[in-house]
Each structure stands twice: as C-alpha cells, then as structure tokens.
N, C-alpha and C. Protein backbone atom coordinates (compact mmCIF):
# COMPACT_ATOMS: atom_id res chain seq x y z
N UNK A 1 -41.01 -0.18 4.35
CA UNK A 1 -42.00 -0.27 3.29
C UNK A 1 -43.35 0.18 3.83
N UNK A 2 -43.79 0.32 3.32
CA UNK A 2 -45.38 1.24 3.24
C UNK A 2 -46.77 -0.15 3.35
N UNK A 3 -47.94 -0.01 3.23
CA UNK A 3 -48.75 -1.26 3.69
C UNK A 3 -48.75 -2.38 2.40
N UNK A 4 -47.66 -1.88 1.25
CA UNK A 4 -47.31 -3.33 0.43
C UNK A 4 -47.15 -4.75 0.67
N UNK A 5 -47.64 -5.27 0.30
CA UNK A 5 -47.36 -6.53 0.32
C UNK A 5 -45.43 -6.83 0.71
N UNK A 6 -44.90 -7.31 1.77
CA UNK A 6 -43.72 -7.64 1.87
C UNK A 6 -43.29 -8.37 0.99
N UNK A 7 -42.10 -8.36 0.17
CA UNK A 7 -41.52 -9.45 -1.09
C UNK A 7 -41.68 -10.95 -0.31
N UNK A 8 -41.51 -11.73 -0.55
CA UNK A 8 -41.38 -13.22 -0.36
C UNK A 8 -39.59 -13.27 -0.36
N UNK A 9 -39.31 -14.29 0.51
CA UNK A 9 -38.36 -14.18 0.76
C UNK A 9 -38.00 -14.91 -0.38
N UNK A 10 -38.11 -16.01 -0.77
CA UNK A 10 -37.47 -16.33 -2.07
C UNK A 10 -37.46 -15.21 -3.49
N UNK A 11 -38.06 -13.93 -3.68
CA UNK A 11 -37.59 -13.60 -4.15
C UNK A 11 -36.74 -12.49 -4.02
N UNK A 12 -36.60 -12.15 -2.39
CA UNK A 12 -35.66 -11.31 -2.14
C UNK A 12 -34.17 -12.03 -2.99
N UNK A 13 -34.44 -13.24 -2.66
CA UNK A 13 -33.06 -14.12 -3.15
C UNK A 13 -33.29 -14.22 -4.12
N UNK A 14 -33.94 -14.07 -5.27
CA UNK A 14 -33.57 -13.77 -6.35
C UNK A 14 -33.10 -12.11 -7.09
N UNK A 15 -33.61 -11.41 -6.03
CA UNK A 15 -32.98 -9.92 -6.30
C UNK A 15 -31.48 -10.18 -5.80
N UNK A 16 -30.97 -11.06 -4.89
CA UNK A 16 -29.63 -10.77 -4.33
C UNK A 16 -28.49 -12.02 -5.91
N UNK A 17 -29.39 -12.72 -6.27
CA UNK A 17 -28.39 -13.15 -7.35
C UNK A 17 -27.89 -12.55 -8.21
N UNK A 18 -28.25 -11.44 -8.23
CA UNK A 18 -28.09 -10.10 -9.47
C UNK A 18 -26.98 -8.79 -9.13
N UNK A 19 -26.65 -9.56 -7.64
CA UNK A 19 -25.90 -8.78 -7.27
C UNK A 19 -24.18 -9.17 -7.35
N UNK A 20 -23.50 -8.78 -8.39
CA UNK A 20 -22.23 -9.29 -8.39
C UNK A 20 -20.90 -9.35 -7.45
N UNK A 21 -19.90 -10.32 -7.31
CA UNK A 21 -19.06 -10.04 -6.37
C UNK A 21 -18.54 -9.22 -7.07
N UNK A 22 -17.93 -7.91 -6.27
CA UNK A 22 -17.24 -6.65 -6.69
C UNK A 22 -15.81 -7.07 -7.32
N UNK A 23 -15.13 -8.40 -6.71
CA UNK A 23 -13.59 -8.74 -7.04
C UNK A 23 -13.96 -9.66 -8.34
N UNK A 24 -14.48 -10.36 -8.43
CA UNK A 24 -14.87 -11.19 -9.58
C UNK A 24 -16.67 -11.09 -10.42
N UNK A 25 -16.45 -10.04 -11.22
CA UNK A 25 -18.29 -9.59 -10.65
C UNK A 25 -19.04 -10.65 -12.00
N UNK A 26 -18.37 -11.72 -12.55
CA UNK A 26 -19.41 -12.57 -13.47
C UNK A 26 -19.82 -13.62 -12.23
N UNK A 27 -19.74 -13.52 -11.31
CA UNK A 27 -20.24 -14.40 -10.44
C UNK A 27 -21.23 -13.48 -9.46
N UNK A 28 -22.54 -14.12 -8.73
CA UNK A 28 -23.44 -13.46 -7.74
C UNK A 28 -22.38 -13.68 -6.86
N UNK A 29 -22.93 -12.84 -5.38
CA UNK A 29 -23.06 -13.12 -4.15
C UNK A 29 -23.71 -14.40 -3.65
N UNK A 30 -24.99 -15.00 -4.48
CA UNK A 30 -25.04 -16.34 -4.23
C UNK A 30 -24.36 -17.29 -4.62
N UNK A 31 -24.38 -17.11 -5.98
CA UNK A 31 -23.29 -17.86 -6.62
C UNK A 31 -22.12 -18.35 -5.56
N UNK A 32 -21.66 -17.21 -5.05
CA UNK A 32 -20.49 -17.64 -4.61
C UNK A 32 -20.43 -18.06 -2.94
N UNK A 33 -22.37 -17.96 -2.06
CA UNK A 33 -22.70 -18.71 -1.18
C UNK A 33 -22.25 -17.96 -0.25
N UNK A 34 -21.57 -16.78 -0.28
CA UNK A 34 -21.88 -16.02 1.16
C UNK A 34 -23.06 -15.50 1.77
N UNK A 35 -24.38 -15.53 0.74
CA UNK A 35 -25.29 -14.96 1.51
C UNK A 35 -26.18 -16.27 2.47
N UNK A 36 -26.05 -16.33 3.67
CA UNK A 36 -26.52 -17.11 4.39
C UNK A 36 -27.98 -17.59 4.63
N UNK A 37 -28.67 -16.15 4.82
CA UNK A 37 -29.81 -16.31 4.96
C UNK A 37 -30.78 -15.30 4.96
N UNK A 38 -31.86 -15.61 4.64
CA UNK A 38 -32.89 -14.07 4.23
C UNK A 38 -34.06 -14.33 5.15
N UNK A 39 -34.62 -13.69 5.97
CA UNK A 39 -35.70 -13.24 6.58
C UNK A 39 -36.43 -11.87 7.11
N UNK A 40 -37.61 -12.33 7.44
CA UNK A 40 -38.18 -11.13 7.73
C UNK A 40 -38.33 -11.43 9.49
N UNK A 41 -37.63 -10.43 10.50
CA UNK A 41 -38.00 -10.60 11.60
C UNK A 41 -38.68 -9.43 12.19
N UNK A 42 -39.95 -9.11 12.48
CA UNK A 42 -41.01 -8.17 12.36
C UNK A 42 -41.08 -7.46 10.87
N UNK A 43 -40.88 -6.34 10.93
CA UNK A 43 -41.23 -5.46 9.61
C UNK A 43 -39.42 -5.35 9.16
N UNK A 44 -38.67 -5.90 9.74
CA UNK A 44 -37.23 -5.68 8.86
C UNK A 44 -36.89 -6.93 8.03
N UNK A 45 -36.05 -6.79 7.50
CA UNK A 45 -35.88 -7.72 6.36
C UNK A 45 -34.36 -7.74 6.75
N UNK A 46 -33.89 -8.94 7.59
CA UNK A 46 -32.40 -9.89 7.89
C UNK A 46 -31.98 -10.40 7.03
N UNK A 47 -30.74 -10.04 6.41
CA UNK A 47 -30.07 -11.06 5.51
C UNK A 47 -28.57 -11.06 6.12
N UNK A 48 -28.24 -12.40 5.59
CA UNK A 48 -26.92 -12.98 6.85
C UNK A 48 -26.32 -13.20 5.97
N UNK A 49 -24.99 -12.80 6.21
CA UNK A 49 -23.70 -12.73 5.30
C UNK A 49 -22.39 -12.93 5.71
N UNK A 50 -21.84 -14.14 5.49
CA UNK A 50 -20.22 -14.65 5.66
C UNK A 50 -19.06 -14.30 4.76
N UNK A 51 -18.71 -13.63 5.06
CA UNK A 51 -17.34 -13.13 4.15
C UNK A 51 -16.48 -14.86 3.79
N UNK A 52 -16.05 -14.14 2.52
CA UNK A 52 -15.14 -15.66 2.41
C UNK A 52 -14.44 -15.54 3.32
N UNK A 53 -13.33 -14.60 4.09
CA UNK A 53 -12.46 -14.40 5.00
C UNK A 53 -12.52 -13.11 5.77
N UNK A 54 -12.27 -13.85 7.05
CA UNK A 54 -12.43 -12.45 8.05
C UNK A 54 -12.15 -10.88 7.06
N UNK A 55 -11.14 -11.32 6.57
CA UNK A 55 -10.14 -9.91 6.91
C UNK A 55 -10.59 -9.73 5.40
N UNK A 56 -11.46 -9.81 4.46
CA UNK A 56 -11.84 -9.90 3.16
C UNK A 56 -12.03 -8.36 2.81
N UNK A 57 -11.18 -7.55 1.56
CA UNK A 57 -11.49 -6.10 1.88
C UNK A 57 -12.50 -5.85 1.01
N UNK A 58 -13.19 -6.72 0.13
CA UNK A 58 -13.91 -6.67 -0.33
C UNK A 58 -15.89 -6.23 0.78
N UNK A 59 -15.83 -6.93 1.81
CA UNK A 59 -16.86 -7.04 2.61
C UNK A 59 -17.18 -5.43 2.87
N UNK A 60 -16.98 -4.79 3.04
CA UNK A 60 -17.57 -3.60 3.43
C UNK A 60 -18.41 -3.16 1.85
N UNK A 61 -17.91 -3.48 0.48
CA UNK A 61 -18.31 -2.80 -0.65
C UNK A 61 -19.26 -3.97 -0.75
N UNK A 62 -19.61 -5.46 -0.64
CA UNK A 62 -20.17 -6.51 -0.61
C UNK A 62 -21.85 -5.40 0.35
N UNK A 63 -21.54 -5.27 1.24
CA UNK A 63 -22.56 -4.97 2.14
C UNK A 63 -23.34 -3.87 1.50
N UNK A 64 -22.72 -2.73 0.70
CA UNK A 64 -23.24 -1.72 0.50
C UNK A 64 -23.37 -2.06 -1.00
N UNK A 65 -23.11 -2.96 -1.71
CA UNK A 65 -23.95 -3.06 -2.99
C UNK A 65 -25.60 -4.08 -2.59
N UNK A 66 -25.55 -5.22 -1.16
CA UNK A 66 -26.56 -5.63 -1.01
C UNK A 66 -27.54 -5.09 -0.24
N UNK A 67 -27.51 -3.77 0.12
CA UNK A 67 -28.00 -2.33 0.52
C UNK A 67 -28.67 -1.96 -0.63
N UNK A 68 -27.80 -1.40 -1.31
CA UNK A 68 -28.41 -0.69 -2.83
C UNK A 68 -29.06 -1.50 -3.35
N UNK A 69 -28.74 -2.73 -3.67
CA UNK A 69 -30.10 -3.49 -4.65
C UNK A 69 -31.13 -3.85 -4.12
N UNK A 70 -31.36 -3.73 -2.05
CA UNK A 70 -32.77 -3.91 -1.58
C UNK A 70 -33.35 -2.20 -1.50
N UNK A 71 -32.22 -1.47 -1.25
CA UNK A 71 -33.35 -0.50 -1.20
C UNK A 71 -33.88 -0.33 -2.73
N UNK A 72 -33.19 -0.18 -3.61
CA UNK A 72 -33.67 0.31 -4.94
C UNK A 72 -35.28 -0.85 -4.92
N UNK A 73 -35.28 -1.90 -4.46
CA UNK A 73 -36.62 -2.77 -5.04
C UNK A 73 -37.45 -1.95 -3.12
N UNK A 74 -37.43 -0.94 -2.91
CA UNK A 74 -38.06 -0.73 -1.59
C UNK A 74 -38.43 -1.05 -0.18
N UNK A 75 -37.24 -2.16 -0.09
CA UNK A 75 -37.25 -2.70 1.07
C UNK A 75 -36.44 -1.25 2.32
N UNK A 76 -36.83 -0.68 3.09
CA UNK A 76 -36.09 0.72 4.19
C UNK A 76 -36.03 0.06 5.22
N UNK A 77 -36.45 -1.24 5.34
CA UNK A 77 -35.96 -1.35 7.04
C UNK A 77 -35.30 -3.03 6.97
N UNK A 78 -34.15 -2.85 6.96
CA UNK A 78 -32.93 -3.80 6.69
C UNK A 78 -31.53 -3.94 7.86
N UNK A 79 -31.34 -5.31 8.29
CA UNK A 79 -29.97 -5.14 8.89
C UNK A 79 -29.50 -6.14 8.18
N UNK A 80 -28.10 -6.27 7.92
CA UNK A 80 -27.80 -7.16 7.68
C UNK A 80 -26.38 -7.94 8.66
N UNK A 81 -26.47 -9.09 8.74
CA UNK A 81 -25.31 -9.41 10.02
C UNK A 81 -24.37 -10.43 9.73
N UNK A 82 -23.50 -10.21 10.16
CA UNK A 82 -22.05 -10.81 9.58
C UNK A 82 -21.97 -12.02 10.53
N UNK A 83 -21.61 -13.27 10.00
CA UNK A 83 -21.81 -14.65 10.57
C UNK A 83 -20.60 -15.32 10.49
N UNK A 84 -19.33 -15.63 11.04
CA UNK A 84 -17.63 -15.95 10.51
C UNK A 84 -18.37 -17.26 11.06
N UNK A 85 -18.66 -17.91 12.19
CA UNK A 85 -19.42 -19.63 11.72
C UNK A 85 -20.58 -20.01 11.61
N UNK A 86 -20.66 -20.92 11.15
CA UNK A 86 -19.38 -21.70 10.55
C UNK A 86 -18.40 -20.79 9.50
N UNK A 87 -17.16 -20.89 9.59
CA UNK A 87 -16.32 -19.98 8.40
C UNK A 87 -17.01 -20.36 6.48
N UNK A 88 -16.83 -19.74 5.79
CA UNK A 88 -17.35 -19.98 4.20
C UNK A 88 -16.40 -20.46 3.80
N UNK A 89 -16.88 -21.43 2.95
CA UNK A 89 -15.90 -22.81 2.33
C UNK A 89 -15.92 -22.27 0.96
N UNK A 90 -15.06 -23.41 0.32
CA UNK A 90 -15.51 -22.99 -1.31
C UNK A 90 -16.49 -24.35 -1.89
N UNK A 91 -16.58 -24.80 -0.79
CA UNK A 91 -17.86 -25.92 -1.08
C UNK A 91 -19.11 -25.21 -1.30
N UNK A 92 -19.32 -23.69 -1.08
CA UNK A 92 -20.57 -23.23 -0.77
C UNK A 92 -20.39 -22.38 -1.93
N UNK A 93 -19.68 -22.90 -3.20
CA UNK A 93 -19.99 -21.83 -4.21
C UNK A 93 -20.88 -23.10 -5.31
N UNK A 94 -21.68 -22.15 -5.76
CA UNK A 94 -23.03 -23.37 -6.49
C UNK A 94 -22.36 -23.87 -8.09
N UNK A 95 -22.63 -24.88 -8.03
CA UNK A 95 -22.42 -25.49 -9.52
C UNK A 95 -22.13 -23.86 -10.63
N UNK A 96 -23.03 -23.59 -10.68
CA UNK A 96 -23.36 -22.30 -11.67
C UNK A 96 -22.10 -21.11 -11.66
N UNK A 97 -22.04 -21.15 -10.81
CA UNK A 97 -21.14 -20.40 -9.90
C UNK A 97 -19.17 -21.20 -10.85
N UNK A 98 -19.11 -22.21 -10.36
CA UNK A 98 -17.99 -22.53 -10.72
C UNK A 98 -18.18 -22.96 -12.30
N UNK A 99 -18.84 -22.95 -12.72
CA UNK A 99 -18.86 -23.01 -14.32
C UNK A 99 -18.63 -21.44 -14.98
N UNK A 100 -19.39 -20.08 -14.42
CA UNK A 100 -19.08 -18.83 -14.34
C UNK A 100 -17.55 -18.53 -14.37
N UNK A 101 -17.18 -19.31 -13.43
CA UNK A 101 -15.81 -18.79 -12.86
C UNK A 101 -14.67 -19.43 -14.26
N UNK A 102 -14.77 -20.79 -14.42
CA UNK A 102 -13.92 -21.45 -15.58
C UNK A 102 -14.19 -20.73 -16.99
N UNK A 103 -15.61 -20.36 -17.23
CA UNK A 103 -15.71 -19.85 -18.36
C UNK A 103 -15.30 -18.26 -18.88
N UNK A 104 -15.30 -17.50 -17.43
CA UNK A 104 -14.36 -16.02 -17.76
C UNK A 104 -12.80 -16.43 -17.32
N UNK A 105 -12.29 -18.10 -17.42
CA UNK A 105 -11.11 -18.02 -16.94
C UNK A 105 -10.49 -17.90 -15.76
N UNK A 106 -11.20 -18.72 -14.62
CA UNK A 106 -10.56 -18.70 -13.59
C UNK A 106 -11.03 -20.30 -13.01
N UNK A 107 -10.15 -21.00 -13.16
CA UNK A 107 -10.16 -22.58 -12.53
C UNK A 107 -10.64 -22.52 -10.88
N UNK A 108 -12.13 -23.43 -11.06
CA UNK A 108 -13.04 -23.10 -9.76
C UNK A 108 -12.19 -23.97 -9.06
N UNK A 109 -12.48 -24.02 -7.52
CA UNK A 109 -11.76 -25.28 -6.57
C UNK A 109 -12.32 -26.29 -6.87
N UNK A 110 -11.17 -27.69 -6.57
CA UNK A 110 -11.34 -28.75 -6.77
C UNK A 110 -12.36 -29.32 -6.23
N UNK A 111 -13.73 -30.22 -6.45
CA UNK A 111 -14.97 -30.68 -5.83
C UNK A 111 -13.74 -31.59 -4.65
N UNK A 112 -14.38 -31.36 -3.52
CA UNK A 112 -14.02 -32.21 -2.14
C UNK A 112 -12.58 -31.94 -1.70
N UNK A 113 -11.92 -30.65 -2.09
CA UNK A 113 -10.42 -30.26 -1.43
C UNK A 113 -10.85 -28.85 -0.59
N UNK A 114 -11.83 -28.99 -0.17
CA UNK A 114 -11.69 -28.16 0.83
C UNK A 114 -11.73 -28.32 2.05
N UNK A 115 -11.69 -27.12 3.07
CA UNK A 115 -11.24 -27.73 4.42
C UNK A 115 -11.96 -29.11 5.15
N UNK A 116 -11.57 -29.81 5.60
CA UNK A 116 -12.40 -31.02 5.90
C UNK A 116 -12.26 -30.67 7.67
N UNK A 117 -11.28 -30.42 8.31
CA UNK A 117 -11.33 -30.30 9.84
C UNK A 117 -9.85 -30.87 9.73
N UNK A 118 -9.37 -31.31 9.12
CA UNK A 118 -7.66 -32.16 9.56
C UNK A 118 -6.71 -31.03 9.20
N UNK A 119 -6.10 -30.29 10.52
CA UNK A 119 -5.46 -29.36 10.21
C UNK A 119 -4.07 -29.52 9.34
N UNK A 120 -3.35 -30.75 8.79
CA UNK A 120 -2.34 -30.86 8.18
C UNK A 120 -2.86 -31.10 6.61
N UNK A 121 -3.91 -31.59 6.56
CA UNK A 121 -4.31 -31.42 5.00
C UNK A 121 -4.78 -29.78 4.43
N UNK A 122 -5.43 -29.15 5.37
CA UNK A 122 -5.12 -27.76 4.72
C UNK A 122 -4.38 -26.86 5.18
N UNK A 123 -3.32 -26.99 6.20
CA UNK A 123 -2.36 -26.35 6.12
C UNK A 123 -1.57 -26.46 4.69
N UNK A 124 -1.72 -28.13 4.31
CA UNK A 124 -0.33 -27.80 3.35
C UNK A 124 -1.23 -27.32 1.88
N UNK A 125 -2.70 -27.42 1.84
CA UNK A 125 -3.08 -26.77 0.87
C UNK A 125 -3.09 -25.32 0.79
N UNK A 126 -2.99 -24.44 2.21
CA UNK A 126 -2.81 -22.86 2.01
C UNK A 126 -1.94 -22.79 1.67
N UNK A 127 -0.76 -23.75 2.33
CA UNK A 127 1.00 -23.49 2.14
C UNK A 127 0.90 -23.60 0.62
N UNK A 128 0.09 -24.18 -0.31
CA UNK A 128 0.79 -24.41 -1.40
C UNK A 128 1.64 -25.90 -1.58
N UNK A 129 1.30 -26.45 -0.67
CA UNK A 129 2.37 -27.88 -0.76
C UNK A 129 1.70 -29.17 -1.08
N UNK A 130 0.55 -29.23 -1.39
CA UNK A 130 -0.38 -30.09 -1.89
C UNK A 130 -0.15 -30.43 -3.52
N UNK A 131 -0.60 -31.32 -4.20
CA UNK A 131 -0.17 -32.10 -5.68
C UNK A 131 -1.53 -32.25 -6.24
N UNK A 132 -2.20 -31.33 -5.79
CA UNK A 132 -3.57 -30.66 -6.80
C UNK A 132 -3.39 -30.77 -8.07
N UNK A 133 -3.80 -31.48 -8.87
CA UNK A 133 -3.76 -31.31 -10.13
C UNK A 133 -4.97 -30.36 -10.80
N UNK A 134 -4.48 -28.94 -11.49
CA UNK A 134 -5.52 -28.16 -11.70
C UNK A 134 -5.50 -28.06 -13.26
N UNK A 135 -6.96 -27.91 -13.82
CA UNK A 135 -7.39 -28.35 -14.91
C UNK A 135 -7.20 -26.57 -15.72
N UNK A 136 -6.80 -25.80 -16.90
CA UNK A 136 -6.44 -25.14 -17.69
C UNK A 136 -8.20 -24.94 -17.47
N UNK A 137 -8.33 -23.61 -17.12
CA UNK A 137 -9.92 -22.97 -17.70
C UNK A 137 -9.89 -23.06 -19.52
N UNK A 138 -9.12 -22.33 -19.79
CA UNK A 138 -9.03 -22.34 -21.34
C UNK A 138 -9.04 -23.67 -22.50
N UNK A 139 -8.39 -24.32 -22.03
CA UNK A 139 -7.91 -25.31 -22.93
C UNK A 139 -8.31 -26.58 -22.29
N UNK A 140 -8.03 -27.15 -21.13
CA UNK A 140 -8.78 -28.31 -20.47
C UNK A 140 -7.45 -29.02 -19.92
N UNK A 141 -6.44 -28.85 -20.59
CA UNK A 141 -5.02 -29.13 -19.99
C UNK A 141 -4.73 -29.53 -18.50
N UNK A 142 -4.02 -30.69 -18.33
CA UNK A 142 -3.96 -30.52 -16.91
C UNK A 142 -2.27 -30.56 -16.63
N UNK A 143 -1.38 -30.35 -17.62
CA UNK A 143 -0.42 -29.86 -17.60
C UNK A 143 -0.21 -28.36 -17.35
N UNK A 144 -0.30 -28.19 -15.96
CA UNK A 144 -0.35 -26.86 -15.56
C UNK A 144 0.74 -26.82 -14.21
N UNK A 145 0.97 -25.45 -14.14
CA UNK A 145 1.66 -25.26 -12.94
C UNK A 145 1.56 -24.09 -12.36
N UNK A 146 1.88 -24.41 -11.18
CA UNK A 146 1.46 -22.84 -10.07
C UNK A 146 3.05 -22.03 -10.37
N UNK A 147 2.73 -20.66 -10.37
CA UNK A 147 3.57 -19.81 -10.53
C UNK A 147 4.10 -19.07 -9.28
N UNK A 148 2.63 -18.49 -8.67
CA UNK A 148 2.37 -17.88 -7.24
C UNK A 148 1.55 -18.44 -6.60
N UNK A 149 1.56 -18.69 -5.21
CA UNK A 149 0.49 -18.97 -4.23
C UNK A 149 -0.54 -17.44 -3.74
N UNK A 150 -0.11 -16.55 -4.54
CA UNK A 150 -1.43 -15.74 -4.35
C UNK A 150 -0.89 -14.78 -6.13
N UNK A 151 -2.93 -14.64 -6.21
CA UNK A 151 -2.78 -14.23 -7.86
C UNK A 151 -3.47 -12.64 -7.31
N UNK A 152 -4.46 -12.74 -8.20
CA UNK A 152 -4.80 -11.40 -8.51
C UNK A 152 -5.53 -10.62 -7.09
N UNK A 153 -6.46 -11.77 -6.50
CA UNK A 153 -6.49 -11.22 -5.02
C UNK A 153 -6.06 -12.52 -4.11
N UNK A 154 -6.02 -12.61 -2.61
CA UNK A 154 -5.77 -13.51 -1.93
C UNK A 154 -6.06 -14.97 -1.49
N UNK A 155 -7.48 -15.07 -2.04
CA UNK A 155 -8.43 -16.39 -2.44
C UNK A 155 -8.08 -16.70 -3.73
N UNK A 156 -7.10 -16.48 -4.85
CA UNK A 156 -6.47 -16.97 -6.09
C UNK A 156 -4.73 -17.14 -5.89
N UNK A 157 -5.21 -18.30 -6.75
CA UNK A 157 -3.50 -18.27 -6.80
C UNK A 157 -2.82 -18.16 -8.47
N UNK A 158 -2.15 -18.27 -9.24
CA UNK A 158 -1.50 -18.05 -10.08
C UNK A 158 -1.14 -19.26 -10.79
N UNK A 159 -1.70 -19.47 -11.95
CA UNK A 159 -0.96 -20.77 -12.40
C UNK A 159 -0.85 -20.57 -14.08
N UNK A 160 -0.22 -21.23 -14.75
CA UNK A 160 0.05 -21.13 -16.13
C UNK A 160 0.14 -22.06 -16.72
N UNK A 161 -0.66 -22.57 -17.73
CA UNK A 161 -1.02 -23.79 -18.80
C UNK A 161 0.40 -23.87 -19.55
N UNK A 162 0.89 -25.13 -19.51
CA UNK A 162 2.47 -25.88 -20.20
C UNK A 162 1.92 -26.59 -21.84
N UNK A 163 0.43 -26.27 -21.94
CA UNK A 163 -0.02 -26.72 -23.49
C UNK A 163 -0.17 -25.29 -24.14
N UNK A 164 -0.86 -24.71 -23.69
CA UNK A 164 -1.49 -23.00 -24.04
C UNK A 164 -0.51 -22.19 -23.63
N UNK A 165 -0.11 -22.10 -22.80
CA UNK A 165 0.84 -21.31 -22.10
C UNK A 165 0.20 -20.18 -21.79
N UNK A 166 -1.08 -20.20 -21.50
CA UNK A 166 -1.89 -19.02 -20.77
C UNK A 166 -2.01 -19.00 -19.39
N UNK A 167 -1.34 -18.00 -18.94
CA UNK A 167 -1.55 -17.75 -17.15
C UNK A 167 -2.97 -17.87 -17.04
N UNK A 168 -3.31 -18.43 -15.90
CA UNK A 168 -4.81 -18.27 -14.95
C UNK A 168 -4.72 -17.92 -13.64
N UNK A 169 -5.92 -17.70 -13.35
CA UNK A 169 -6.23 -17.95 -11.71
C UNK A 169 -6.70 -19.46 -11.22
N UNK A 170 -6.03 -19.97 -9.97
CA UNK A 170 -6.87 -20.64 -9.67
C UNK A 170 -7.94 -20.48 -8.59
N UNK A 171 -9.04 -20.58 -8.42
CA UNK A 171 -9.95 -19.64 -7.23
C UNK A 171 -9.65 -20.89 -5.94
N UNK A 172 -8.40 -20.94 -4.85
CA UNK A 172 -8.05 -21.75 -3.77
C UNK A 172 -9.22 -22.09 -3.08
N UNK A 173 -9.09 -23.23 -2.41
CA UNK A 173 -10.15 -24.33 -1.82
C UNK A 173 -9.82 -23.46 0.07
N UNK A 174 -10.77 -23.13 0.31
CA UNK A 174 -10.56 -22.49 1.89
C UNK A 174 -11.90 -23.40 2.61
C-alpha cells in the first residue's frame, strides 16, 4: 500500500467474512473459524489460516480467494501462513455460522461432540459408531438416520429424515 492509512485490523476481518467457503459458500471463512488471526507485522498484513484438515482440497482455492478479496480492497504486501495447531475443531464454527449451515440444509455439529482429547470417543465418532442423535435441517425431526459416513465432501456425512424423508448432510464434529 502506498502512504494510506493501513485498514484496522478489525476491519480487515470484516472484509474476510465476505469471503465464502468455496465447498459450502453460504457460510464465511470466519463463519466457519479457520481464519486464525489478522495482523500487521511491519508494512505486511499476516493472516493465519487452519484448514479444517490437513489434506483439505479445498485449501489451496481457500488461500487464493483470501488473496483476491485483500488485494482487490489494496492491501500488496500479504503472507498468509498455514497453522495445523492446534488442529480446527467444529467448535470453532460461530453460532451464525451453524444456523447458515441448517438453514441451506445441512445439520451443523452437535454443541460439545467434538474432539475432546479421549482418543476412543472420537475414534468411534469418525468411525461412525457413536448414537448421535441428529436433528432434520428441514423439518426438526430427530427421527433420522445415517445412510453414509461420508456425503457430499469428507467433513459431511449423509443422513435421511424417516418423517420428511429428505436426505441431508450432516457437517461431522472433527
């Protein structure tokens, strides 16, 4: 940037809420709490970013849409750095965020089923072997059942309402 006034970092973070996830795009990048952290360290502008999962193929298109929406507001001197810890929970997706997600139809994770540190409680929740009772985005139903342990991408799983009989996603607790 040129002798402008530098943005404030709070509203860099409000330019990055506008930025949608590419796999589910009615939800931000904040929304969904991978962006870690925003600063200015000399004249560059750091923003820290945790993939939900290492191997996420989404992250490379994640990086280069939060590229495009700082340069377009004129920020040119930017790194941004990839942070796996602590790993991203689905505790770190915001209220707003999981109301987004139920209302285009995709059942957010359960409040407090995510990883806690006891490796046999979420083993058997990746496995799929857990008695989650998941609530129908559509209808409110909790007569539901899993179909697949992975849906449309690998952080969803597949489930279908026994009142509505409408397939969903459920967005899994990691």
């Amino acid at each position: 940037m040129d002798h402008a006034p530098r943005p404030d970092p709070a509203e860099i973070w409000g330019w990055l809420s506008e930025v949608p996830d590419p796999e589910i795009p009615v939800i931000s990048l904040t929304d969904l709490g991978i962006i870690r952290g925003v600063e200015w360290q000399d004249d560059t502008l750091v923003v820290t970013v945790t993939p939900t999962y290492s191997g996420c193929p989404a992250t490379s298109i994640i990086n280069l849409d939060i590229e495009r929406a700082l340069r377009e507001r004129g920020i040119d001197r930017l790194r941004l750095e990839r942070r796996l810890s602590p790993p991203w929970t689905t505790d770190w997706l915001t209220e707003s965020g999981r109301e987004k997600l139920r209302a285009y139809g995709i059942a957010p994770p359960i409040d407090g089923t995510a990883a806690d540190g006891r490796l046999a409680g979420r083993v058997s929740r990746l496995a799929g072997t857990s008695n989650l009772v998941i609530a129908c985005p559509r209808c409110g139903s909790t007569k539901t059942e899993k179909v697949s342990q992975f849906g449309s991408t690998p952080c969803k799983a597949s489930y279908r309402c026994t009142d509505c009989l409408e397939p969903f996603d459920y967005f899994k607790c990691i």
